[in-house]
C-alpha atoms as a PDB file:
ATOM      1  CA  UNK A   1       1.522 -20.967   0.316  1.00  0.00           C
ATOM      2  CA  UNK A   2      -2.296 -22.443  -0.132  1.00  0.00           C
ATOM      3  CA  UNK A   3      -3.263 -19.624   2.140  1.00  0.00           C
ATOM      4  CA  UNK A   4      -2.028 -16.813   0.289  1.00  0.00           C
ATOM      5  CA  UNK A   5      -3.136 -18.483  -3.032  1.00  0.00           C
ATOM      6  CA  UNK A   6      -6.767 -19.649  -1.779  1.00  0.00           C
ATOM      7  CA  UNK A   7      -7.130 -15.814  -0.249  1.00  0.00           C
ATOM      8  CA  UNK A   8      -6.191 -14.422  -3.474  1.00  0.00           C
ATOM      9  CA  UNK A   9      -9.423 -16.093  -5.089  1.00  0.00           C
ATOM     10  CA  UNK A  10     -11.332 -15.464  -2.105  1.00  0.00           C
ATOM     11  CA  UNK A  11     -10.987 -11.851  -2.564  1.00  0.00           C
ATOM     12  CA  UNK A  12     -10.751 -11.511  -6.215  1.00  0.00           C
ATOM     13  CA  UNK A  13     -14.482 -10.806  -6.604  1.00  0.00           C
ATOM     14  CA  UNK A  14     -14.238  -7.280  -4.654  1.00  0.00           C
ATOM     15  CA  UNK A  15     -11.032  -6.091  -5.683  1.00  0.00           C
ATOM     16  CA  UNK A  16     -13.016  -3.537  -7.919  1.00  0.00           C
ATOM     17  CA  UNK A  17     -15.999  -4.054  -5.857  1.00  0.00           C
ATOM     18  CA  UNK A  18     -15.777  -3.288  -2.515  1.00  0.00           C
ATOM     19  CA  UNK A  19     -17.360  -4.211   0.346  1.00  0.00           C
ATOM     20  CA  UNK A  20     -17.235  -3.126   4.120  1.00  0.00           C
ATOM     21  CA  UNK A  21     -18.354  -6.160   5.565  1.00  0.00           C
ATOM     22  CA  UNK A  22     -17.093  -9.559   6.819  1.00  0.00           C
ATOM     23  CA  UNK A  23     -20.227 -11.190   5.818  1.00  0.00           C
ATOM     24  CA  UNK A  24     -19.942 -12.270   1.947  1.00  0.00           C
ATOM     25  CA  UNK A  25     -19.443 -15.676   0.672  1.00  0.00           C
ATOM     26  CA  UNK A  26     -15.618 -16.816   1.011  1.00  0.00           C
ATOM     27  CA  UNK A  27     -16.189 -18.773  -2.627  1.00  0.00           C
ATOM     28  CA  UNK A  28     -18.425 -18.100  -5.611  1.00  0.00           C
ATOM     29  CA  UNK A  29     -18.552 -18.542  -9.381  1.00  0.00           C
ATOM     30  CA  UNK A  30     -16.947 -15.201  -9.646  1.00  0.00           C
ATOM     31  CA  UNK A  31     -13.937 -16.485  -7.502  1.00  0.00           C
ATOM     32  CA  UNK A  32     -10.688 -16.849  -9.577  1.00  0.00           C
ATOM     33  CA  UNK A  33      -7.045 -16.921  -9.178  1.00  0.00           C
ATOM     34  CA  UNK A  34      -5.417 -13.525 -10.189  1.00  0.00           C
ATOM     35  CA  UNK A  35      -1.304 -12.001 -11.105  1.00  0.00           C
ATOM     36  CA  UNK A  36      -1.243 -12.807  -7.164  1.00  0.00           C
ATOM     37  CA  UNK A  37      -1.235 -16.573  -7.612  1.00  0.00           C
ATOM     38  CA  UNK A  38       0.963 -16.231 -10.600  1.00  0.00           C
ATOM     39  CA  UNK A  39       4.007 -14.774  -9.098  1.00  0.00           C
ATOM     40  CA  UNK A  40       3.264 -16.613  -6.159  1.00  0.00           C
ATOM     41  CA  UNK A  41       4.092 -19.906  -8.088  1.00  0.00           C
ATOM     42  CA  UNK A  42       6.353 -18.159 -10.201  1.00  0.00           C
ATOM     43  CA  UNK A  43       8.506 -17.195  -7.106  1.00  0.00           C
ATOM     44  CA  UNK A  44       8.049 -20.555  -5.437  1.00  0.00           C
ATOM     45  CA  UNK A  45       9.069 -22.271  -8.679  1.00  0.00           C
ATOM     46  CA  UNK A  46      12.221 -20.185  -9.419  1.00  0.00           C
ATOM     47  CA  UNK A  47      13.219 -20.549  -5.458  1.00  0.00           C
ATOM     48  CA  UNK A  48      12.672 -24.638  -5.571  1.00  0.00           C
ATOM     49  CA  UNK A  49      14.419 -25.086  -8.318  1.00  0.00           C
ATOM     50  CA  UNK A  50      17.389 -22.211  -8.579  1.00  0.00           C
ATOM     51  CA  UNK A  51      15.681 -20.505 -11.800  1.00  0.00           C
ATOM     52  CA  UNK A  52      16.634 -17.321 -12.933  1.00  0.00           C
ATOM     53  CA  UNK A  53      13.640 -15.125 -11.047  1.00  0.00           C
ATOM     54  CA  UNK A  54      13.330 -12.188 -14.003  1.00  0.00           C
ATOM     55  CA  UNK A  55      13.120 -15.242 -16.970  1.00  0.00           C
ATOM     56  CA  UNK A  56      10.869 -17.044 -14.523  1.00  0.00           C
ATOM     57  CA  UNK A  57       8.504 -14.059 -13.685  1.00  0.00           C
ATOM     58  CA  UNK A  58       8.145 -13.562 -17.173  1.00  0.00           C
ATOM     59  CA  UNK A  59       7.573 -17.012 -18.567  1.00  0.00           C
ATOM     60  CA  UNK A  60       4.854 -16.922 -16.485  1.00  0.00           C
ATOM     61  CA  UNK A  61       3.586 -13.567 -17.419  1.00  0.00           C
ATOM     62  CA  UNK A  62       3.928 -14.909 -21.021  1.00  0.00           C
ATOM     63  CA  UNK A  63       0.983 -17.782 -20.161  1.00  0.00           C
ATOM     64  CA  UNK A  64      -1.469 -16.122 -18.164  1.00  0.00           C
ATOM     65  CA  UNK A  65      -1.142 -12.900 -19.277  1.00  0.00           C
ATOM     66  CA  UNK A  66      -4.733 -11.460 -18.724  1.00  0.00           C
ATOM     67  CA  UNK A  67      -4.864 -12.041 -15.155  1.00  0.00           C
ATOM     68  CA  UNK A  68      -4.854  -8.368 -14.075  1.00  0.00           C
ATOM     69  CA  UNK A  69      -0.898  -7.389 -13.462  1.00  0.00           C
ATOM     70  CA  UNK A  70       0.102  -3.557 -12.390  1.00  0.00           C
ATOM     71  CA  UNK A  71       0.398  -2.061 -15.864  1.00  0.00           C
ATOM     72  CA  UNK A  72       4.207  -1.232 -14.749  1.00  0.00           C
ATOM     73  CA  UNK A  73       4.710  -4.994 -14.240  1.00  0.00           C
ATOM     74  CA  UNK A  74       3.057  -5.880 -17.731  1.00  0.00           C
ATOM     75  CA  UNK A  75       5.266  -3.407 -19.535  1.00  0.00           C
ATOM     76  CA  UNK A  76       8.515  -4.394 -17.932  1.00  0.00           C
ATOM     77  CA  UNK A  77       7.027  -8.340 -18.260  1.00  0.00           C
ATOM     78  CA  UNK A  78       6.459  -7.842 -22.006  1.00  0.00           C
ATOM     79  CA  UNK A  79       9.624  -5.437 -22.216  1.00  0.00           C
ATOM     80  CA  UNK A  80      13.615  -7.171 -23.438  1.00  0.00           C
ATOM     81  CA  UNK A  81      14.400  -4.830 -20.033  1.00  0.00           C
ATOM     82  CA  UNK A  82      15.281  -7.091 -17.036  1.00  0.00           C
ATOM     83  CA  UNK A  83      16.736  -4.272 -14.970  1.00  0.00           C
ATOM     84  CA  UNK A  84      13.528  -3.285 -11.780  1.00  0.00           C
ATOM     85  CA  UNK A  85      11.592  -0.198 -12.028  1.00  0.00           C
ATOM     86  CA  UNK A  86      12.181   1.226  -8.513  1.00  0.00           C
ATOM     87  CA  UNK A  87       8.235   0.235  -7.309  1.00  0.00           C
ATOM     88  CA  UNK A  88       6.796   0.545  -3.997  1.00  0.00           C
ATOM     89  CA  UNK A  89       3.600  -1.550  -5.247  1.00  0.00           C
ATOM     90  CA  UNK A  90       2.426  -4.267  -3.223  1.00  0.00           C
ATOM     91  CA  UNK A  91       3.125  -6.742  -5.782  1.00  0.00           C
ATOM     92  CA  UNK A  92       6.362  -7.421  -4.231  1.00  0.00           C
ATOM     93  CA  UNK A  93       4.162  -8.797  -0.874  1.00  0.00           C
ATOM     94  CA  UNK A  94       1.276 -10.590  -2.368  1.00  0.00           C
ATOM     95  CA  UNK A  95       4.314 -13.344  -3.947  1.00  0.00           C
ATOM     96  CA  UNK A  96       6.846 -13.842  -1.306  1.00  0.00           C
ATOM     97  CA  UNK A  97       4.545 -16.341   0.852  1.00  0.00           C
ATOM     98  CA  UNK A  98       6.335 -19.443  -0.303  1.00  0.00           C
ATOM     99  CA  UNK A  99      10.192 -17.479   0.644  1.00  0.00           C
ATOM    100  CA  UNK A 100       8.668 -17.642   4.503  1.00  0.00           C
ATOM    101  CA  UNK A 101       8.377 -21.354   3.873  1.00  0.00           C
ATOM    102  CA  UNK A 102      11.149 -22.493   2.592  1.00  0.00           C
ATOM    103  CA  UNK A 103      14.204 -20.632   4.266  1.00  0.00           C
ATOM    104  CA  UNK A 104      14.716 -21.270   8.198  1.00  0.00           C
ATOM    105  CA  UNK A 105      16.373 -18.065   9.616  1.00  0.00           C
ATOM    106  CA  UNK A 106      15.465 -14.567   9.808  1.00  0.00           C
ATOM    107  CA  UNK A 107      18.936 -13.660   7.801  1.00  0.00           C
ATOM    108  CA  UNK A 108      18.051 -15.933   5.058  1.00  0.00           C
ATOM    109  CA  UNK A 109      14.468 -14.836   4.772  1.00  0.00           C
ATOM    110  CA  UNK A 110      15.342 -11.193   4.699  1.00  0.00           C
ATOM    111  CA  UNK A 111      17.889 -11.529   2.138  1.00  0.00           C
ATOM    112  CA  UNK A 112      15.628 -13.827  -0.092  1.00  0.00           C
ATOM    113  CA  UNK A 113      12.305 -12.038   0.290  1.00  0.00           C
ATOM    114  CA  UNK A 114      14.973  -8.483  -0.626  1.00  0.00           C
ATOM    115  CA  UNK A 115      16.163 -10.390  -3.466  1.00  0.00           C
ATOM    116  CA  UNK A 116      13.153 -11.751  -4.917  1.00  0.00           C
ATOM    117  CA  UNK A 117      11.131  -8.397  -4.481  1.00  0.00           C
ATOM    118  CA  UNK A 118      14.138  -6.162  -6.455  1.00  0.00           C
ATOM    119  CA  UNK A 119      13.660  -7.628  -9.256  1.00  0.00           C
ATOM    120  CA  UNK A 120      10.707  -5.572  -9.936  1.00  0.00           C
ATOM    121  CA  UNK A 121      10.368  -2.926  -6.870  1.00  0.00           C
ATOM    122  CA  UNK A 122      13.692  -1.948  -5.859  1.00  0.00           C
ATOM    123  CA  UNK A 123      12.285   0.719  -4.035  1.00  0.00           C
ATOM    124  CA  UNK A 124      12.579   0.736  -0.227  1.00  0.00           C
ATOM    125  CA  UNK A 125       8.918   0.409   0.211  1.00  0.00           C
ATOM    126  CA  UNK A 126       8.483  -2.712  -2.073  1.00  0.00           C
ATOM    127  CA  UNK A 127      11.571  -4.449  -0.485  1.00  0.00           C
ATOM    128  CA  UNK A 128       9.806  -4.017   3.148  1.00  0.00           C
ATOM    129  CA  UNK A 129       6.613  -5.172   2.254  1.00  0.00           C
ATOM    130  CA  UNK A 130       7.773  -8.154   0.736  1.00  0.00           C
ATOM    131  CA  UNK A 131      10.468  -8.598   3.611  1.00  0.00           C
ATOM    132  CA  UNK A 132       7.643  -7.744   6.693  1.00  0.00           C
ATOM    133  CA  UNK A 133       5.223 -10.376   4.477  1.00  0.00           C
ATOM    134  CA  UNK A 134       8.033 -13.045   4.655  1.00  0.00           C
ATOM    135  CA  UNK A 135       9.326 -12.865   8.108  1.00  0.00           C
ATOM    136  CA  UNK A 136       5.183 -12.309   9.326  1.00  0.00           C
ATOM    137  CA  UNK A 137       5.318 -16.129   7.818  1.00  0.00           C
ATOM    138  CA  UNK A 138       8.659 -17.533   8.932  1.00  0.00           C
ATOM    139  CA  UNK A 139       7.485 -16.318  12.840  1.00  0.00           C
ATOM    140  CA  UNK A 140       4.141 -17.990  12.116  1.00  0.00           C
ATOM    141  CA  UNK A 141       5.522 -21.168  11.036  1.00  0.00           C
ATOM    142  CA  UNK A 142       8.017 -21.135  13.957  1.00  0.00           C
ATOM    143  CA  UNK A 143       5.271 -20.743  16.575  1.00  0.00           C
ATOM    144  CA  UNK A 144       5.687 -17.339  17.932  1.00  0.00           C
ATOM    145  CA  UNK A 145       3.007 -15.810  19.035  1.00  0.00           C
ATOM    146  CA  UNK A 146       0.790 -12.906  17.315  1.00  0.00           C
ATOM    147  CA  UNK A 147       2.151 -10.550  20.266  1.00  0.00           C
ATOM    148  CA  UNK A 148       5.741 -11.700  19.232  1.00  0.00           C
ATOM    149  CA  UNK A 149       4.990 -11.238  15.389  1.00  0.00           C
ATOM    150  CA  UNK A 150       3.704  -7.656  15.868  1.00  0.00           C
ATOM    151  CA  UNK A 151       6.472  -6.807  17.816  1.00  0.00           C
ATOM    152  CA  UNK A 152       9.151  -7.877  15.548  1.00  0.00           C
ATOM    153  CA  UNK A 153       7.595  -6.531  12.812  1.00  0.00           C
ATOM    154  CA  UNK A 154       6.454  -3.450  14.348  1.00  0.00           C
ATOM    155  CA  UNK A 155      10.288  -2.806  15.425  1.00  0.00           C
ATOM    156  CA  UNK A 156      11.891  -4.342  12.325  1.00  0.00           C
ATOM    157  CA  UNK A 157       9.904  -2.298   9.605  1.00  0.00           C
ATOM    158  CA  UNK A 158       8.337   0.430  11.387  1.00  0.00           C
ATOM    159  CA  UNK A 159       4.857  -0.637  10.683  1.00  0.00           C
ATOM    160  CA  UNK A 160       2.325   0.858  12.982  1.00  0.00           C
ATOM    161  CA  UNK A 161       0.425  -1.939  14.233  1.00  0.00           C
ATOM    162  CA  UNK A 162      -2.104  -1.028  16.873  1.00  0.00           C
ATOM    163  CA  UNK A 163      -4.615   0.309  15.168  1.00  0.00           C
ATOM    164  CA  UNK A 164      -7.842  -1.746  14.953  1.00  0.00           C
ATOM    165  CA  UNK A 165      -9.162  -3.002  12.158  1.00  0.00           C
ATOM    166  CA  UNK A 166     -12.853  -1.454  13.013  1.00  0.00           C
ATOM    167  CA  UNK A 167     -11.163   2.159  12.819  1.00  0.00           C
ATOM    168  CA  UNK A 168      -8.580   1.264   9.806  1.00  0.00           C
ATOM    169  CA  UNK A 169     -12.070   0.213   7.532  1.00  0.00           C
ATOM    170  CA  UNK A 170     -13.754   3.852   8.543  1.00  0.00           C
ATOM    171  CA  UNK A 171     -11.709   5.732   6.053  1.00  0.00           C
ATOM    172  CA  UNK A 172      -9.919   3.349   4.077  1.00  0.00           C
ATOM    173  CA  UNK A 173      -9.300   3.197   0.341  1.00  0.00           C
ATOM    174  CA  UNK A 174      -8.023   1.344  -2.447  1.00  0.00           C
ATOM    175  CA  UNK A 175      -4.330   1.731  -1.947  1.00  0.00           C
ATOM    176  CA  UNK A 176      -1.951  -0.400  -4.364  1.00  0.00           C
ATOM    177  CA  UNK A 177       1.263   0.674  -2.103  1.00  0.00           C
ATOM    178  CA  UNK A 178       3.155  -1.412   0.526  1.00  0.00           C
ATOM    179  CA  UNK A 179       3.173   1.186   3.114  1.00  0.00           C
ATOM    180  CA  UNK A 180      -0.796   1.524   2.520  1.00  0.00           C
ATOM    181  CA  UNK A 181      -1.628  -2.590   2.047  1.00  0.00           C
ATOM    182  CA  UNK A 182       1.405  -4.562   3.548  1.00  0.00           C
ATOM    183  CA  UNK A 183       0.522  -3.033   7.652  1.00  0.00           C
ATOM    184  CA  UNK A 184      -2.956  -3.672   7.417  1.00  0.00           C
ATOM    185  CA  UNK A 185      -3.404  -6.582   5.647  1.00  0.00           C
ATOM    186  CA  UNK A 186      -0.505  -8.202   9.071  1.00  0.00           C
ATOM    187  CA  UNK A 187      -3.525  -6.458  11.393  1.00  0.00           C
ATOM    188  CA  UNK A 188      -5.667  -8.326   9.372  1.00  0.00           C
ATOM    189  CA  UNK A 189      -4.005 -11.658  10.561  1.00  0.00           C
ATOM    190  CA  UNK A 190      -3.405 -10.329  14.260  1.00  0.00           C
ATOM    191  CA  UNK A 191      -6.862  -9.568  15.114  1.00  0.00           C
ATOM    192  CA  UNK A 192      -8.248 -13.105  13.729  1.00  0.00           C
ATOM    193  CA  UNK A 193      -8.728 -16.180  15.153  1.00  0.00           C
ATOM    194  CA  UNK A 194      -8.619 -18.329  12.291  1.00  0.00           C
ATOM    195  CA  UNK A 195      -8.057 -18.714   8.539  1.00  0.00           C
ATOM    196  CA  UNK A 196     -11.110 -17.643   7.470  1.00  0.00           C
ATOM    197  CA  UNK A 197     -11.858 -14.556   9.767  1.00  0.00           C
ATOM    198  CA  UNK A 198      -7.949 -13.117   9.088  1.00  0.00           C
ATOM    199  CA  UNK A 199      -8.859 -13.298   5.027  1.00  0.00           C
ATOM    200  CA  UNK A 200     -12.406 -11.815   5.694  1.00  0.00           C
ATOM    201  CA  UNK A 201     -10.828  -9.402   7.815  1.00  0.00           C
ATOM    202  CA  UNK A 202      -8.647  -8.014   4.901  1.00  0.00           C
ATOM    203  CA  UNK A 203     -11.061  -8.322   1.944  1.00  0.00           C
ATOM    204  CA  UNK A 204     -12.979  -6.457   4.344  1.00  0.00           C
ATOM    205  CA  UNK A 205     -11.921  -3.180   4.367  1.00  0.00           C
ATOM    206  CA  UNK A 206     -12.682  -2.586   0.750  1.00  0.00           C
ATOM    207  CA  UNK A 207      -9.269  -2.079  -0.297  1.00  0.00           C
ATOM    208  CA  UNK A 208      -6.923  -3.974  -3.251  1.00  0.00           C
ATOM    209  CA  UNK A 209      -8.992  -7.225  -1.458  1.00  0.00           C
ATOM    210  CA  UNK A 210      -7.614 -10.067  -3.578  1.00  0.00           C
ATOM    211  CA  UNK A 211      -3.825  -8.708  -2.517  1.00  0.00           C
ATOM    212  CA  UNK A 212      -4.279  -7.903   0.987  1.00  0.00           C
ATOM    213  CA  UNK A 213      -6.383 -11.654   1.440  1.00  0.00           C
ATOM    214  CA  UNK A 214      -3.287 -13.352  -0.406  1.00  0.00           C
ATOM    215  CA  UNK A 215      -1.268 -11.361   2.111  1.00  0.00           C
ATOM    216  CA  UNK A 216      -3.316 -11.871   5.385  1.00  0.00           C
ATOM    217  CA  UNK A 217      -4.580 -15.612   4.292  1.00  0.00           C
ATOM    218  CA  UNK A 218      -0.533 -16.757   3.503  1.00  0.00           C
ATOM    219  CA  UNK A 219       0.570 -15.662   6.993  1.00  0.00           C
ATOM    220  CA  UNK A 220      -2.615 -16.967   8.482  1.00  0.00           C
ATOM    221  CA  UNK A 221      -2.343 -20.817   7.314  1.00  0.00           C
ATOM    222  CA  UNK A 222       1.150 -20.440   8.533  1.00  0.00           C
ATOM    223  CA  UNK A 223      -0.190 -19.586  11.864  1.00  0.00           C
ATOM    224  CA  UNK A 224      -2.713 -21.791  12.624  1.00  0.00           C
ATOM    225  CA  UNK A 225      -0.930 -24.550  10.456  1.00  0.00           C
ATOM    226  CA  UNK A 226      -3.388 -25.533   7.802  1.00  0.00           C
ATOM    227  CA  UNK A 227      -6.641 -24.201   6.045  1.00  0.00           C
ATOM    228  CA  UNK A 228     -10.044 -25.241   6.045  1.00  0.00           C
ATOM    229  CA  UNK A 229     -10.455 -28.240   3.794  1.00  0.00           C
ATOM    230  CA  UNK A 230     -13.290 -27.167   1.533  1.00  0.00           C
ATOM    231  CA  UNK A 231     -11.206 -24.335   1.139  1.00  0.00           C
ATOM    232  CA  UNK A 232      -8.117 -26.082   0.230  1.00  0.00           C
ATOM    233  CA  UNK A 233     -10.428 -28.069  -2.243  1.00  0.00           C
ATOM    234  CA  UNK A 234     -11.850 -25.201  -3.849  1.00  0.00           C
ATOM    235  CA  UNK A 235      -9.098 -23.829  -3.970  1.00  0.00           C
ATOM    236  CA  UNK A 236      -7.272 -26.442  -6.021  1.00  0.00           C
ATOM    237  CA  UNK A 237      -9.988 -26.943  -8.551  1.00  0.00           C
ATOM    238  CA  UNK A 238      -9.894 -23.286 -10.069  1.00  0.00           C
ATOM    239  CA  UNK A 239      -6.301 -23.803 -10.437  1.00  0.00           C
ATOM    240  CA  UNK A 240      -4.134 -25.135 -13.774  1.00  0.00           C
ATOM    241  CA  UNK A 241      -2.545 -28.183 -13.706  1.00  0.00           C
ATOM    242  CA  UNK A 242       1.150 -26.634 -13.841  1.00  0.00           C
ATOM    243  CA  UNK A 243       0.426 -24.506 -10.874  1.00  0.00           C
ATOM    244  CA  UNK A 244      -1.091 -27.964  -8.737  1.00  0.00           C
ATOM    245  CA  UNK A 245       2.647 -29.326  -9.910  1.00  0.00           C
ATOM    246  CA  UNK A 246       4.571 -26.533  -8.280  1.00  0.00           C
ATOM    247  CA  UNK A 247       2.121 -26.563  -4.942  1.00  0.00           C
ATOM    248  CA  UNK A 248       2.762 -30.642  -4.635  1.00  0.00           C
ATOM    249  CA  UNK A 249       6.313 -30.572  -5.167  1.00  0.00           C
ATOM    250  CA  UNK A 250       6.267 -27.295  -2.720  1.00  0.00           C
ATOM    251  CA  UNK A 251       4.682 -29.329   0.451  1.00  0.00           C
ATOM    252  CA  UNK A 252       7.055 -32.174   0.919  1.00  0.00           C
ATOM    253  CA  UNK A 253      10.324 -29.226   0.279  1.00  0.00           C
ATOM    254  CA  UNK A 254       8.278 -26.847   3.563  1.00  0.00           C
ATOM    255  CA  UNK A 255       8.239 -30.752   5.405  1.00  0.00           C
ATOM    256  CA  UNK A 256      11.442 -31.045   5.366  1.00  0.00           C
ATOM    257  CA  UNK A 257      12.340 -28.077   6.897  1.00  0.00           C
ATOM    258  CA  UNK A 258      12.220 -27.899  11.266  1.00  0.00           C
ATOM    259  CA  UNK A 259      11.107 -25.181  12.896  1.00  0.00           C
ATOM    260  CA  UNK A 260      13.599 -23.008  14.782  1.00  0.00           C
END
C-alpha cells in the first residue's frame, strides 16, 4: 500500500502539469499526498477494522478536505446522501491497493474491491477498475508473473493490454475514467522493471499522473516486493501522523497473510 501512496506524491506535481518524459525528479518540494492517499487509508482503515466504508470515507473527507477530490465525490462526501452516484471515475482504482493485500483469493478480492468501489461508483466501469487494480495486486503479491497478470486481467476485464507505452503517450490525454486510466496505468507496471521506472512510466504519459502512479506504483511494490528506501522515507515524512498509524498497523495484518 506504500507503493500506491508514495506514487501518489510522486506524481502529484504534474497532475495539472504534464509532462511526456520519464526524466523528472521522483520527489520535490512540490511533492504531496493527494484524495488518492486519503481513501487509500480510508479504505485500508475501514477494511482492518470492519468500519462502516461510507461513514469512514467521509470522516476522512471531513479532515483533509482540500486535497483535490472529484467534485462528485466532494458533494456526495459533504452531502447526508450515502446512497453511490453511479461513477465510472478512477477514484474507485487509485484506493483499493490495500483490498489486494489483505484478502487471499481471487473470490474474496473481487467481491471486496466490488464492494468497496460501489459505494461511490456503482457504475460498471468504476467497479472494474477498482476490481482489475485489486486482483493486478493480489497476482503480484502471489508471484505470478507479468505475462500471467496481463493475461488474467486482459481476459477477466477486457482490458486491451498490448499496446506499448511509447505509442499510448503519442496521443494521450488527461482522462479521469477507468476505462481511459485503469488499462494503462497496469501497462505502466508491465513494461517496468522496477518501482521506480513502472511509476515514471505512468506519470509519464501526461495524464491524471498522481492517480495512474498510485495505481501503477501500488501494483508495482507488490511485484517486486518492496520500494526503494529513500522512497519509503520520503514518503513517510510528508505524511500525518494518523495516516503513519493506519500504514504500521497495516504491515504486520499483509504479514500474516501466505501467499497462495
Amino acid at each position: 500500500m506504500l507503493g500506491a501512496i508514495a506514487g501518489d506524491i510522486i506524481g502529484s506535481p504534474f497532475e495539472f502539469s504534464p509532462i511526456k518524459s520519464t526524466h523528472f525528479p521522483l520527489l520535490s518540494a512540490d511533492s504531496t499526498f493527494t484524495d488518492d492517499t486519503v481513501l487509500t487509508i480510508a479504505v485500508a482503515d475501514a477494511a482492518m477494522h470492519d468500519l462502516n466504508p461510507v461513514d469512514t470515507l467521509k470522516d476522512y473527507f471531513s479532515r483533509y478536505p482540500e486535497r483535490g477530490y472529484g467534485g462528485s465525490f466532494a458533494r456526495w462526501a459533504r452531502s447526508e446522501r450515502s446512497k453511490p452516484y453511479n461513477s465510472w471515475g478512477n477514484g474507485s482504482a487509485m484506493r483499493t491497493s490495500s483490498i489486494g493485500w489483505l484478502f487471499n483469493s481471487k473470490a474474496e478480492v473481487l467481491h471486496r474491491a466490488k464492494a468497496y468501489a460501489e459505494i461511490t461508483h456503482n457504475h460498471s466501469e468504476g467497479i472494474r477498475g477498482a476490481q482489475a487494480t485489486a486482483l493486478a495486486i493480489l497476482m503480484a503479491r502471489q508471484r505470478a508473473t507479468k505475462a500471467q497478470i496481463q493475461r488474467e486481467i486482459s481476459a477477466w476485464f477486457h482490458y486491451n493490454l498490448d499496446k506499448p507505452v511509447d505509442a499510448i503517450r503519442e496521443t494521450y490525454i488527461f482522462d479521469v475514467s477507468c476505462q481511459g486510466s485503469v488499462p494503462q496505468s497496469i501497462i505502466c507496471f508491465l513494461e517496468s522493471d522496477s518501482y521506480d521506472q513502472a511509476v515514471r512510466l505512468a506519470v509519464s504519459l501526461g495524464g491524471d499522473a498522481d492517480t495512474m502512479a498510485c495505481i501503477a506504483g501500488g501494483i508495482a511494490e507488490a511485484f517486486y516486493g518492496f520500494i526503494p528506501e529513500y522512497i519509503a522515507e520520503e514518503t513517510r515524512a510528508r505524511l500525518p501522523g494518523e495516516f503513519l498509524s493506519v500504514l504500521d498497523e497495516f504491515a504486520p495484518q499483509i504479514r500474516k497473510i501466505k501467499p497462495a
